[in-house]
PDB file of N, CA and C in Angstrom:
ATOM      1  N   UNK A   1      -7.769   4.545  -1.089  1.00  0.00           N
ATOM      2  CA  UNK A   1      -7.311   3.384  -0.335  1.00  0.00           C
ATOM      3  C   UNK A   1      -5.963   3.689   0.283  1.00  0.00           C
ATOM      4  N   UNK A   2      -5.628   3.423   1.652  1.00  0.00           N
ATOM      5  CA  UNK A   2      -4.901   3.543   2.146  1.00  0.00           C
ATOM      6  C   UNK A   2      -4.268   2.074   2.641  1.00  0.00           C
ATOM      7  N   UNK A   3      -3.054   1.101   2.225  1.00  0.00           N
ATOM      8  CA  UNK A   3      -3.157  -0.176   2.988  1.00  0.00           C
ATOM      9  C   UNK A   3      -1.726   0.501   3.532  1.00  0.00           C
ATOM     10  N   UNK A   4      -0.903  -0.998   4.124  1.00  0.00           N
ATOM     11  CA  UNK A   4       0.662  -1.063   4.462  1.00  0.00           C
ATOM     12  C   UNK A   4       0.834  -2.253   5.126  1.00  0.00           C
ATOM     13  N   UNK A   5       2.264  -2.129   4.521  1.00  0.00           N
ATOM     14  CA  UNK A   5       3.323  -3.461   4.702  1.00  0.00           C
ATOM     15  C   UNK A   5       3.726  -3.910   5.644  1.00  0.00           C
ATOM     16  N   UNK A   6       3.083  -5.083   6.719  1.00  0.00           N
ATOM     17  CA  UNK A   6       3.531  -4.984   7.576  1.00  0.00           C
ATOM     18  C   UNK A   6       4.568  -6.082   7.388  1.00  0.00           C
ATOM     19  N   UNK A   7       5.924  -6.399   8.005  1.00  0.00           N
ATOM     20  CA  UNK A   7       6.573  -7.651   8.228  1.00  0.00           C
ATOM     21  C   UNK A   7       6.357  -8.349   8.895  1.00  0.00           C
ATOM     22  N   UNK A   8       6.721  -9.394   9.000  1.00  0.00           N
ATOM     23  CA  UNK A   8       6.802 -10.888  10.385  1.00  0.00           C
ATOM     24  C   UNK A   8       7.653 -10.616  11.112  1.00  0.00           C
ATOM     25  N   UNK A   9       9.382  -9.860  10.369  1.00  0.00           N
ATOM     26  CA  UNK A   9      10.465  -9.775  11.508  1.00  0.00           C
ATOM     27  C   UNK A   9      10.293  -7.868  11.396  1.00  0.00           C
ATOM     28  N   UNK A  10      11.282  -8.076  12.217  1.00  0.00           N
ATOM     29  CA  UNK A  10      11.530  -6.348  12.664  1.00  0.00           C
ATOM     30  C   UNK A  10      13.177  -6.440  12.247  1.00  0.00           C
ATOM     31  N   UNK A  11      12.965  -4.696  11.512  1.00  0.00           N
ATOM     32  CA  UNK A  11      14.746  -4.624  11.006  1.00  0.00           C
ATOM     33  C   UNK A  11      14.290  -3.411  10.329  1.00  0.00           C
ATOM     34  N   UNK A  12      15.643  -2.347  10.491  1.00  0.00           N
ATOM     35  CA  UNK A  12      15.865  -1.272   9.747  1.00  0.00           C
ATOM     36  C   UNK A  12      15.995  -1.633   8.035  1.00  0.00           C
ATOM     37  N   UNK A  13      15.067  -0.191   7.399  1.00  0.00           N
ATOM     38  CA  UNK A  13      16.159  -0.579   6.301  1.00  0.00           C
ATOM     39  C   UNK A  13      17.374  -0.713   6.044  1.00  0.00           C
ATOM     40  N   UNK A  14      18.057  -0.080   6.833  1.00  0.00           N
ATOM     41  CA  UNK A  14      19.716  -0.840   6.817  1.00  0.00           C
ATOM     42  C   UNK A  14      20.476  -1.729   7.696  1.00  0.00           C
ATOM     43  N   UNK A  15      19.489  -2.740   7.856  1.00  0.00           N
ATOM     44  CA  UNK A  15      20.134  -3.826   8.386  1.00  0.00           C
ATOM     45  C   UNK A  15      19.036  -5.325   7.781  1.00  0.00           C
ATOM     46  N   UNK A  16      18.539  -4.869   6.792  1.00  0.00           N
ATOM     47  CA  UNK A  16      17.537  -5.612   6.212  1.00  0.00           C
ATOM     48  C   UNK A  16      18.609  -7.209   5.504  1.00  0.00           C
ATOM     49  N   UNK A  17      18.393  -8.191   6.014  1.00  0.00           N
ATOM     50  CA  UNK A  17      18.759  -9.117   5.345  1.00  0.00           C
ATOM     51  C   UNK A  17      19.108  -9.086   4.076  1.00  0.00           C
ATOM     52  N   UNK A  18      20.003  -8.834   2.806  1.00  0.00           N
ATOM     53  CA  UNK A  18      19.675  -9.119   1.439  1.00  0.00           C
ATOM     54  C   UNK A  18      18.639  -9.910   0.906  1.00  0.00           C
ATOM     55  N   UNK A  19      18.851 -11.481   1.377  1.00  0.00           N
ATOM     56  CA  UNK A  19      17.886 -11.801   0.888  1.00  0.00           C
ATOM     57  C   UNK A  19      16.055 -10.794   0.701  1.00  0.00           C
ATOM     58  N   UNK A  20      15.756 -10.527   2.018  1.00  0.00           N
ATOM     59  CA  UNK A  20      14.287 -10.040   2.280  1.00  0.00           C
ATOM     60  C   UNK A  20      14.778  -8.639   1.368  1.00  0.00           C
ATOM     61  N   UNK A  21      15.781  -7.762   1.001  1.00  0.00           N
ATOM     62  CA  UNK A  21      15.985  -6.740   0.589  1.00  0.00           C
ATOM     63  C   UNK A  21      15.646  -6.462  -1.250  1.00  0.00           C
ATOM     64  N   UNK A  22      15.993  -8.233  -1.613  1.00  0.00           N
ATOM     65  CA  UNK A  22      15.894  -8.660  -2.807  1.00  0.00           C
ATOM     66  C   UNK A  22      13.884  -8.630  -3.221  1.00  0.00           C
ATOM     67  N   UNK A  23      13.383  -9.147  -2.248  1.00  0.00           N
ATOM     68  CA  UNK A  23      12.234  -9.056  -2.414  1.00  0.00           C
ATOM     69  C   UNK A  23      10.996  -7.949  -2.277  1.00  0.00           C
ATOM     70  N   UNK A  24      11.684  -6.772  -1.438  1.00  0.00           N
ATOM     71  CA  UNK A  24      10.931  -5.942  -0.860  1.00  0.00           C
ATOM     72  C   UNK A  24      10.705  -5.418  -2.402  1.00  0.00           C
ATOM     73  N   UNK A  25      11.490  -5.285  -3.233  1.00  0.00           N
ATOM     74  CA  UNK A  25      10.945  -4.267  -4.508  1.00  0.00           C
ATOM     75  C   UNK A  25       9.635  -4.943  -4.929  1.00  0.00           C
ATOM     76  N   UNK A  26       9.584  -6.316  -6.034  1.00  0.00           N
ATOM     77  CA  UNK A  26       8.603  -6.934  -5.855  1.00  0.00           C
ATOM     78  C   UNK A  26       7.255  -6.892  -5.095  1.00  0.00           C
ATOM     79  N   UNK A  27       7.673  -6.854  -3.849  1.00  0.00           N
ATOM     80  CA  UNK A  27       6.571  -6.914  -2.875  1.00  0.00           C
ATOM     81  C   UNK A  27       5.943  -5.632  -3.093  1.00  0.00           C
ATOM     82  N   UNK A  28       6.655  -4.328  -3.419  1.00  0.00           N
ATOM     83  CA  UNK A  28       5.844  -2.811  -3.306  1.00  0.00           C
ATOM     84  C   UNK A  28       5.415  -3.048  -4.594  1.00  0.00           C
ATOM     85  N   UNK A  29       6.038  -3.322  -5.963  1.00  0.00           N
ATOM     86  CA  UNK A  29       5.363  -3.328  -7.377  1.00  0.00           C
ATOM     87  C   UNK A  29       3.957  -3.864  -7.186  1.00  0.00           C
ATOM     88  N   UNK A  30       4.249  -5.393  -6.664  1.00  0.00           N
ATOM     89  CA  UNK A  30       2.756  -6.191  -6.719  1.00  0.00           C
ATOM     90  C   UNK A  30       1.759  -5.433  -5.693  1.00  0.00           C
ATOM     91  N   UNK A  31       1.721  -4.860  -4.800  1.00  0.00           N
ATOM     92  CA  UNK A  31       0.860  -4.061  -4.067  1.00  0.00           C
ATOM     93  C   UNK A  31       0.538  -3.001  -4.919  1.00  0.00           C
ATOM     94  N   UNK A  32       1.510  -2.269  -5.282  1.00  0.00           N
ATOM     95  CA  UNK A  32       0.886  -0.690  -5.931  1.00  0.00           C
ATOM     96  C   UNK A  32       0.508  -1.260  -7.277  1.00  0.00           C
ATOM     97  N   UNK A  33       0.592  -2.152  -8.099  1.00  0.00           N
ATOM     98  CA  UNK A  33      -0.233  -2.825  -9.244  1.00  0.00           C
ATOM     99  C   UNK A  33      -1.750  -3.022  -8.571  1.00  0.00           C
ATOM    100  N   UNK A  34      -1.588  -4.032  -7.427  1.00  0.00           N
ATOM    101  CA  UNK A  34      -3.049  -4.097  -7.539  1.00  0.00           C
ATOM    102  C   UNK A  34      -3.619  -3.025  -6.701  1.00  0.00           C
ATOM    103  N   UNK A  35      -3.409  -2.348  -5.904  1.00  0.00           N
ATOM    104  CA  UNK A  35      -3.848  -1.320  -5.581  1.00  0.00           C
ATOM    105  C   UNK A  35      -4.847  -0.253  -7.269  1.00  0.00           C
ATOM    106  N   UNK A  36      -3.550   0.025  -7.951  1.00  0.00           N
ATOM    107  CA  UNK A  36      -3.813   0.851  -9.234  1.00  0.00           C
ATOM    108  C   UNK A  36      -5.004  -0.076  -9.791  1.00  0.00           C
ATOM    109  N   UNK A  37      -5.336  -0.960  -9.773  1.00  0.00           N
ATOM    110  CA  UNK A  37      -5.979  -1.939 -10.596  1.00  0.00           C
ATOM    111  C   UNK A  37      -7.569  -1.838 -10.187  1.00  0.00           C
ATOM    112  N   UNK A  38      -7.743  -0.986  -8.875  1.00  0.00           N
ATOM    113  CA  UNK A  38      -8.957  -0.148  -8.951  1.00  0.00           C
ATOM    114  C   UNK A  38      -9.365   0.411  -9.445  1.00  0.00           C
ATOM    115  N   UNK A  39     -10.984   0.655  -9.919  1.00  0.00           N
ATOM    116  CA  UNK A  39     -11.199   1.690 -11.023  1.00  0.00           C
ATOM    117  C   UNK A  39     -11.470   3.202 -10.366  1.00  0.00           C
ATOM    118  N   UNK A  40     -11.372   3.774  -9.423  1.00  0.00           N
ATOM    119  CA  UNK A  40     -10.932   5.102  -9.115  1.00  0.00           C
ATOM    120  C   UNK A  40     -10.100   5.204  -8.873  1.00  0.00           C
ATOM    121  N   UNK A  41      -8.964   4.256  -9.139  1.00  0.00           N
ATOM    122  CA  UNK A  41      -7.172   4.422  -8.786  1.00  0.00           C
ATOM    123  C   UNK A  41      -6.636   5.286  -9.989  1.00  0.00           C
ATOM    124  N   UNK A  42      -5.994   6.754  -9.694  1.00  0.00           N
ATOM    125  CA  UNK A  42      -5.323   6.805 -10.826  1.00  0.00           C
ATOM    126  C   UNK A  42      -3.216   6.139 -10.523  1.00  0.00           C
ATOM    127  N   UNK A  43      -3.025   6.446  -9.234  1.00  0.00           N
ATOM    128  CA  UNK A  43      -2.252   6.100  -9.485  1.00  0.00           C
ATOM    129  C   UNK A  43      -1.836   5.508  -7.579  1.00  0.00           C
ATOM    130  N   UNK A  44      -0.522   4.646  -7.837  1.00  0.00           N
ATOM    131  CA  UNK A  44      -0.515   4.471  -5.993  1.00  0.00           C
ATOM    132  C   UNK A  44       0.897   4.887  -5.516  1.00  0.00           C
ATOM    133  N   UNK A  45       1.001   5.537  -4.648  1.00  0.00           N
ATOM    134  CA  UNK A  45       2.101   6.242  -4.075  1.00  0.00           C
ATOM    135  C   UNK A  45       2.343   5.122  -2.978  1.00  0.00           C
ATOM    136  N   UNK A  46       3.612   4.906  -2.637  1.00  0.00           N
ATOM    137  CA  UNK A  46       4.027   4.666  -1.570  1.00  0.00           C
ATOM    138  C   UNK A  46       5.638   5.302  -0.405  1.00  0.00           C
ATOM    139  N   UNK A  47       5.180   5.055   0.514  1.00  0.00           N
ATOM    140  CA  UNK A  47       6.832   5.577   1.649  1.00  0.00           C
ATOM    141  C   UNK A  47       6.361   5.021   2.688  1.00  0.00           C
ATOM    142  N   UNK A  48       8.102   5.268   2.891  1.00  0.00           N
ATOM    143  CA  UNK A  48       8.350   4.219   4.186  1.00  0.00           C
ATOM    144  C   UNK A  48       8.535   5.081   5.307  1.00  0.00           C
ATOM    145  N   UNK A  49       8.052   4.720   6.320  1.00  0.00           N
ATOM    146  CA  UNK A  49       8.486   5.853   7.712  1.00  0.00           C
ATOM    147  C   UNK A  49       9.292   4.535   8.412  1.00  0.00           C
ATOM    148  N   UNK A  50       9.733   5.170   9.167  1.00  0.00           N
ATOM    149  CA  UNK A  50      10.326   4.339  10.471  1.00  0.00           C
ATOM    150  C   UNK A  50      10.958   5.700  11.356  1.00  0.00           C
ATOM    151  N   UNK A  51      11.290   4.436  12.534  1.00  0.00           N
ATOM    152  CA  UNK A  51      11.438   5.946  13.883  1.00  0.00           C
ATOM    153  C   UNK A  51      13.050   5.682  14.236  1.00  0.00           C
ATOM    154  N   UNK A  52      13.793   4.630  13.330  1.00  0.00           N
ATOM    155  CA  UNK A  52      14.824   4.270  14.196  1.00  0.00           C
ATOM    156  C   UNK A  52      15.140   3.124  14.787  1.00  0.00           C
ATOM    157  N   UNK A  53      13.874   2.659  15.420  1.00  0.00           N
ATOM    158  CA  UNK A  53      14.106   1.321  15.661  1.00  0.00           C
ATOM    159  C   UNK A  53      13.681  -0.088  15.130  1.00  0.00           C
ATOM    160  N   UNK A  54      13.853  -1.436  15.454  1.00  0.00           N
ATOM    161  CA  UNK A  54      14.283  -2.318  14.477  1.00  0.00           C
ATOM    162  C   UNK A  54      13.060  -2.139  13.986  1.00  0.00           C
ATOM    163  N   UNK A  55      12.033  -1.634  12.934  1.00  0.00           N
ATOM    164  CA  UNK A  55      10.634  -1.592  12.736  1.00  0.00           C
ATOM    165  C   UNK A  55      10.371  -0.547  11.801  1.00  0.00           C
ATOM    166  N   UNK A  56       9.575  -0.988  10.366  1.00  0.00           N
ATOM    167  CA  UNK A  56       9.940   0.185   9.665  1.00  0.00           C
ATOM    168  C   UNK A  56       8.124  -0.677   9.072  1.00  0.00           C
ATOM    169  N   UNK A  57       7.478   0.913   8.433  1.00  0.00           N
ATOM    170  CA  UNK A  57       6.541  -0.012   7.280  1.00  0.00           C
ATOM    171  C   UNK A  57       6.487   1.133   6.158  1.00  0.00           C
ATOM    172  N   UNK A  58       5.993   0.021   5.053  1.00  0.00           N
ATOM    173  CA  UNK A  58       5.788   0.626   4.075  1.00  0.00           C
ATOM    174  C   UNK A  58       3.924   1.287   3.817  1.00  0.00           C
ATOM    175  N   UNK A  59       3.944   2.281   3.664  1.00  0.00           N
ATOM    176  CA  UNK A  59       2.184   2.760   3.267  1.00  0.00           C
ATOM    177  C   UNK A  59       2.483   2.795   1.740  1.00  0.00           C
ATOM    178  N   UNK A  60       1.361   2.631   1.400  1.00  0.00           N
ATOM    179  CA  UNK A  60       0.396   2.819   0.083  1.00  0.00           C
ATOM    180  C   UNK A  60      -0.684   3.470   0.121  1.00  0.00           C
ATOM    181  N   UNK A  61      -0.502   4.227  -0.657  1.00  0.00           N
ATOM    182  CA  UNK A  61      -1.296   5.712  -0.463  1.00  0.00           C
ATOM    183  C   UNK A  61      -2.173   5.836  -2.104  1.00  0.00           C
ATOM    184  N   UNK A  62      -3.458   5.461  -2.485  1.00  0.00           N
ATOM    185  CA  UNK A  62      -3.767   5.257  -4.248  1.00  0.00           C
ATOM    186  C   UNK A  62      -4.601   6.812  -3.927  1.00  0.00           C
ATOM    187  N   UNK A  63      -3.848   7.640  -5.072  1.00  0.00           N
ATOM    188  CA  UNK A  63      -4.528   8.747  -5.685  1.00  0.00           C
ATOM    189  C   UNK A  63      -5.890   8.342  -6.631  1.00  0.00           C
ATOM    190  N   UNK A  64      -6.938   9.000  -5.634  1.00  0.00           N
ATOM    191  CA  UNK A  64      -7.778   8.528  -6.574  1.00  0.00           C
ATOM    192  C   UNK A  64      -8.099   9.570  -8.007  1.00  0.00           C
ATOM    193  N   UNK A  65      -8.629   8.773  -9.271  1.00  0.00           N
ATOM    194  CA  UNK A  65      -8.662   9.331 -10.015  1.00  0.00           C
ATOM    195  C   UNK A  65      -9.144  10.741 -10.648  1.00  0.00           C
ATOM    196  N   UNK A  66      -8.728  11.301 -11.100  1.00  0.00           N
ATOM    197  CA  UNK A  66      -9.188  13.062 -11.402  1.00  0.00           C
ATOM    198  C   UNK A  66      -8.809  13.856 -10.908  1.00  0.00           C
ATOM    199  N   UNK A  67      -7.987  13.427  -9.310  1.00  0.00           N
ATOM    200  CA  UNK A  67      -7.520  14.515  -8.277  1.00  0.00           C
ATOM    201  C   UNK A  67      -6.141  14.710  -8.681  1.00  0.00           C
ATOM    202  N   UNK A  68      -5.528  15.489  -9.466  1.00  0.00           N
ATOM    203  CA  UNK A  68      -4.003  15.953 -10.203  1.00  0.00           C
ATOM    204  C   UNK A  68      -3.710  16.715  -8.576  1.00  0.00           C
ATOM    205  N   UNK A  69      -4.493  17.082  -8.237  1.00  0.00           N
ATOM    206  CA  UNK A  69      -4.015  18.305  -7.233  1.00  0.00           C
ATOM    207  C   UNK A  69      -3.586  17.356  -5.777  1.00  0.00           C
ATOM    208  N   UNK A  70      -3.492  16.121  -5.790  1.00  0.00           N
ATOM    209  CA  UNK A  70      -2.921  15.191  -4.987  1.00  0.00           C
ATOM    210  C   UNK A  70      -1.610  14.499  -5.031  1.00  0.00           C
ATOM    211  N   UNK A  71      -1.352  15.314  -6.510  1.00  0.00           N
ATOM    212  CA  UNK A  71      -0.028  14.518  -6.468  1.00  0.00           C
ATOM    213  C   UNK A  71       1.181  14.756  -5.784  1.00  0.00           C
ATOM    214  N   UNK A  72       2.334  14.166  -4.970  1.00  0.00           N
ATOM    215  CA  UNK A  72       3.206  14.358  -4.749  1.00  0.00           C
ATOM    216  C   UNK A  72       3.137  14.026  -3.172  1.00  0.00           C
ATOM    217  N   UNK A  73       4.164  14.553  -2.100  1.00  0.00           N
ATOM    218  CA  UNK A  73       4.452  14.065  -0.994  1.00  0.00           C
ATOM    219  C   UNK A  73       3.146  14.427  -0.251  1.00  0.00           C
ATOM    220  N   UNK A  74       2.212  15.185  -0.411  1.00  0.00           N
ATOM    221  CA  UNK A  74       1.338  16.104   0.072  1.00  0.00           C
ATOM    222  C   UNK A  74      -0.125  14.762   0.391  1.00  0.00           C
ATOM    223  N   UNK A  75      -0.196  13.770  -0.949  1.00  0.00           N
ATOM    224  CA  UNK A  75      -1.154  13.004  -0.513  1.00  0.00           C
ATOM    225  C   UNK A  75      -1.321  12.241   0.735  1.00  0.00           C
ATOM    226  N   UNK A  76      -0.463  12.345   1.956  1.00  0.00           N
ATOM    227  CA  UNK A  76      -0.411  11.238   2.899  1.00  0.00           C
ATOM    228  C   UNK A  76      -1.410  12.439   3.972  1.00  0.00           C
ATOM    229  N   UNK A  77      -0.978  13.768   3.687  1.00  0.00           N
ATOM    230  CA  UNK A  77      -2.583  14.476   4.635  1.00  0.00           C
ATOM    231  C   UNK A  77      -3.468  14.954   3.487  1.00  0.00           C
ATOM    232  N   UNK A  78      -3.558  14.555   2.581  1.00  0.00           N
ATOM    233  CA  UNK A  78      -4.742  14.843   1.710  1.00  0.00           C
ATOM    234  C   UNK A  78      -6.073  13.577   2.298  1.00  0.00           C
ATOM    235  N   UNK A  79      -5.201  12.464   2.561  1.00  0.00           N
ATOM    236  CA  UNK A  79      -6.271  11.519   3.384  1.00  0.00           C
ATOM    237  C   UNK A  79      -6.809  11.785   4.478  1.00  0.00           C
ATOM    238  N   UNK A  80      -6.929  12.632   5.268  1.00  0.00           N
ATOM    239  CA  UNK A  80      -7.137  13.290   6.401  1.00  0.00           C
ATOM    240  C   UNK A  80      -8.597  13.898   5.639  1.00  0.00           C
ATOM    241  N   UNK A  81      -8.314  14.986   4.882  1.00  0.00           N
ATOM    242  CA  UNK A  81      -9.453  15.485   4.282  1.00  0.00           C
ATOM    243  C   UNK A  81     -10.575  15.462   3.118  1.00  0.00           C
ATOM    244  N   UNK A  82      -9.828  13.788   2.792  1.00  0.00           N
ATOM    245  CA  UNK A  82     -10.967  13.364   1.401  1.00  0.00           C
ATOM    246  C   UNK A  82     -12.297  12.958   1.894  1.00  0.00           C
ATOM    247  N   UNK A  83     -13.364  13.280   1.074  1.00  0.00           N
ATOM    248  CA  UNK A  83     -14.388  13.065   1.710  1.00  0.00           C
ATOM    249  C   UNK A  83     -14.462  11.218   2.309  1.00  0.00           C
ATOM    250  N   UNK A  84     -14.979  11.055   2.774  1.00  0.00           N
ATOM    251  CA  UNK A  84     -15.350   9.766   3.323  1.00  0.00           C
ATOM    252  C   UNK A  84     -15.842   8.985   2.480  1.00  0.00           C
ATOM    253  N   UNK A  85     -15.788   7.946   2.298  1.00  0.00           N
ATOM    254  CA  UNK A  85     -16.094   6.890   1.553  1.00  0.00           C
ATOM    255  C   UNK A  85     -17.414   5.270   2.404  1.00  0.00           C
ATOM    256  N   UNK A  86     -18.400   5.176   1.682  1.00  0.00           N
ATOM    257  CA  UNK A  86     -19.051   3.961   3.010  1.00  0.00           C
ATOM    258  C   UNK A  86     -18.328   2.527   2.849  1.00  0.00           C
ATOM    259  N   UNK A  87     -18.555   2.417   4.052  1.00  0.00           N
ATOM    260  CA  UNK A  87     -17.336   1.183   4.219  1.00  0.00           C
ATOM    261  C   UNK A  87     -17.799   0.342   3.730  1.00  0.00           C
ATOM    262  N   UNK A  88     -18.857   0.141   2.794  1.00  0.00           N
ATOM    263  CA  UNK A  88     -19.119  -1.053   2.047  1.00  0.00           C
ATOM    264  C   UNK A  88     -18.332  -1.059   0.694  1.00  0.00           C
ATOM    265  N   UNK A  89     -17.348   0.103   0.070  1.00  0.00           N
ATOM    266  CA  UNK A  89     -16.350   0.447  -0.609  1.00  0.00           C
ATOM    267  C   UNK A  89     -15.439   0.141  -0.551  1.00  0.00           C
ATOM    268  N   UNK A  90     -15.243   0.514   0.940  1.00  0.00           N
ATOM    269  CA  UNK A  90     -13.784   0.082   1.557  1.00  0.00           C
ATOM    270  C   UNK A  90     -13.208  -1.363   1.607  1.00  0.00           C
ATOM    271  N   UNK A  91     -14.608  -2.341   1.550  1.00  0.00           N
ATOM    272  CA  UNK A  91     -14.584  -3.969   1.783  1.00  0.00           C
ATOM    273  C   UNK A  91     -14.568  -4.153   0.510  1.00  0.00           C
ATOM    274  N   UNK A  92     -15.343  -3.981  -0.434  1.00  0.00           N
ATOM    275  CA  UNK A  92     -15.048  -4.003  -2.039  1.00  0.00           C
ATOM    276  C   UNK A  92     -13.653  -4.028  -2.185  1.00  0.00           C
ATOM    277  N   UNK A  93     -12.922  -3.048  -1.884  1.00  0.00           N
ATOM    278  CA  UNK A  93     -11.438  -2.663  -2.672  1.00  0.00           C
ATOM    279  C   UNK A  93     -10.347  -3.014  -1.814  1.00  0.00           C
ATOM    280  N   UNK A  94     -10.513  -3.835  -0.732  1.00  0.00           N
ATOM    281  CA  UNK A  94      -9.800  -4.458  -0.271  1.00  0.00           C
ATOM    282  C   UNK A  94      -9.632  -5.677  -0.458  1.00  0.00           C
ATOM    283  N   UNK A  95     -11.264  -6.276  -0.638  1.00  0.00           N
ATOM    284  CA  UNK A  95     -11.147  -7.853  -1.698  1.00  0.00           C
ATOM    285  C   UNK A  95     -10.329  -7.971  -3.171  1.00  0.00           C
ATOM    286  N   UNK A  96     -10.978  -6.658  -3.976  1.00  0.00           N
ATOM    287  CA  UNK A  96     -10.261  -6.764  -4.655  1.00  0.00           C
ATOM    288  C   UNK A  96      -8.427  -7.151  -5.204  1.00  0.00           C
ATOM    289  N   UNK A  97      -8.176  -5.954  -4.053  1.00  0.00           N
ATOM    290  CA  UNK A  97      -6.522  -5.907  -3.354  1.00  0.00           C
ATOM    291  C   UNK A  97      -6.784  -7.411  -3.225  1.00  0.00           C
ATOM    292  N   UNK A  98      -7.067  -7.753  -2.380  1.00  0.00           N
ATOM    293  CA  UNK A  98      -6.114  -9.297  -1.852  1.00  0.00           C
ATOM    294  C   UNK A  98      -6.627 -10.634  -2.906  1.00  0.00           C
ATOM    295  N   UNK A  99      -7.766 -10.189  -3.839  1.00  0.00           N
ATOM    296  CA  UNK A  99      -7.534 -10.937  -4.447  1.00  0.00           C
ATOM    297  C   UNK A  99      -6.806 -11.140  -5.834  1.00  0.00           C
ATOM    298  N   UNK A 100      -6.312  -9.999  -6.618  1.00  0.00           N
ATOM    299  CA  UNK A 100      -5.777  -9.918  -7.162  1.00  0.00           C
ATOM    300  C   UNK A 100      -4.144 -10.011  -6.784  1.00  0.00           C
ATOM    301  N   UNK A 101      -3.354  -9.897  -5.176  1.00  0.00           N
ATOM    302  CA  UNK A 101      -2.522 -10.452  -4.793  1.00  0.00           C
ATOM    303  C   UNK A 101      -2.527 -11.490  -4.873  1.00  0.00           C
ATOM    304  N   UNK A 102      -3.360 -12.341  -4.289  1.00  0.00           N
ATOM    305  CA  UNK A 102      -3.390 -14.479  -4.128  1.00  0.00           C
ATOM    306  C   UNK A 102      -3.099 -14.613  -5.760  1.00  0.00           C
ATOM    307  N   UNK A 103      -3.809 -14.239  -6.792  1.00  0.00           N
ATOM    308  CA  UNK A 103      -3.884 -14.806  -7.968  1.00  0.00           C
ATOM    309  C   UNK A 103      -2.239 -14.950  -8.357  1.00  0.00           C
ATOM    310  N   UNK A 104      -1.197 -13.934  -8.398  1.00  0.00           N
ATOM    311  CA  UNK A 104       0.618 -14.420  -8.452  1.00  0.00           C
ATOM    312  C   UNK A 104       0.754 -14.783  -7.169  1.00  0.00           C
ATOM    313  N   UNK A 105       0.622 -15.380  -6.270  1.00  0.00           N
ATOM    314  CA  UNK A 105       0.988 -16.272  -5.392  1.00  0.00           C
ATOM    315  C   UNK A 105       0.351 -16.010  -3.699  1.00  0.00           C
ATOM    316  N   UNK A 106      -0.122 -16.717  -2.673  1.00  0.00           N
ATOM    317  CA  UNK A 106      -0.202 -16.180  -1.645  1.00  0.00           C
ATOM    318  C   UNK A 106      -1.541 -16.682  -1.132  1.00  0.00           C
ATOM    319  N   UNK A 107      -2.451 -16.045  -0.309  1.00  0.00           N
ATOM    320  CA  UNK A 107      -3.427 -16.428   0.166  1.00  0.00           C
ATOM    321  C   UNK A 107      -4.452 -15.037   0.657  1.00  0.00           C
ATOM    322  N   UNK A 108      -5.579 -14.537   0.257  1.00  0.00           N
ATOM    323  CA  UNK A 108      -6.200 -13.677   0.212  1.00  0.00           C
ATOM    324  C   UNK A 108      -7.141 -13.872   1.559  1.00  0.00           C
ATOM    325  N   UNK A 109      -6.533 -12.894   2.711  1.00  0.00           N
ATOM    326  CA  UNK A 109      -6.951 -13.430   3.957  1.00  0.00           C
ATOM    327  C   UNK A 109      -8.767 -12.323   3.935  1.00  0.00           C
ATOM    328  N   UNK A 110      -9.434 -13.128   3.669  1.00  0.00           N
ATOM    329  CA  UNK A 110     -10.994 -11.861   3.724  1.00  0.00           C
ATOM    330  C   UNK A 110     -11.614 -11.812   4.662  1.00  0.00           C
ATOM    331  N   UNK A 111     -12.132 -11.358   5.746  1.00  0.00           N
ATOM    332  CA  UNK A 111     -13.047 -11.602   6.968  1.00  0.00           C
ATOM    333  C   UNK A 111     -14.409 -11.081   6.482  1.00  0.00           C
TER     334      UNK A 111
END
């Protein structure tokens, strides 16, 4: 699973409001919890890119389980070459994701 963080406003990490700065930790725990909370999750990586301008996101990147040889900065093109998955998987573990987000607070948007 690959998701990411998008915001409502636009802002560097260093010009991030405190307040929203206070929350961003939170916000990555409760994602990479339920992310991990898959059962081929062994574990969920995340980083932030940005280019500079006011606009930054966070990815979540879940190592799936058994693959040791994924660990570290290397998993963000290991997704490039994992085998494919059918997207009836992909809709599974994204419900999951958002519904295990709504349950501590929020609204689990599903199409």
């Amino acid at each position: 699973m690959v998701a990411m963080l998008v915001s409502r406003e636009h802002y560097r990490l260093d010009n991030l409001p405190p307040d929203l700065t206070a929350t961003l930790g939170v916000i990555i725990q409760r994602v990479a919890k339920a992310i991990q909370g898959l059962d081929s999750v062994a574990r969920t990586h995340f980083n932030r890119w940005g280019d500079g301008s006011e606009h930054f996101h966070v990815h979540f990147l879940a190592r799936p389980l058994g693959m040791m040889q994924l660990r570290g900065a290397m998993i963000a093109a290991w997704n490039e070459i994992l085998p494919p998955i059918p997207s009836s998987e992909h809709t599974t573990n994204a419900r999951q994701v958002a519904t295990t987000l709504a349950q501590e607070g929020g609204t689990a948007h599903l199409s």
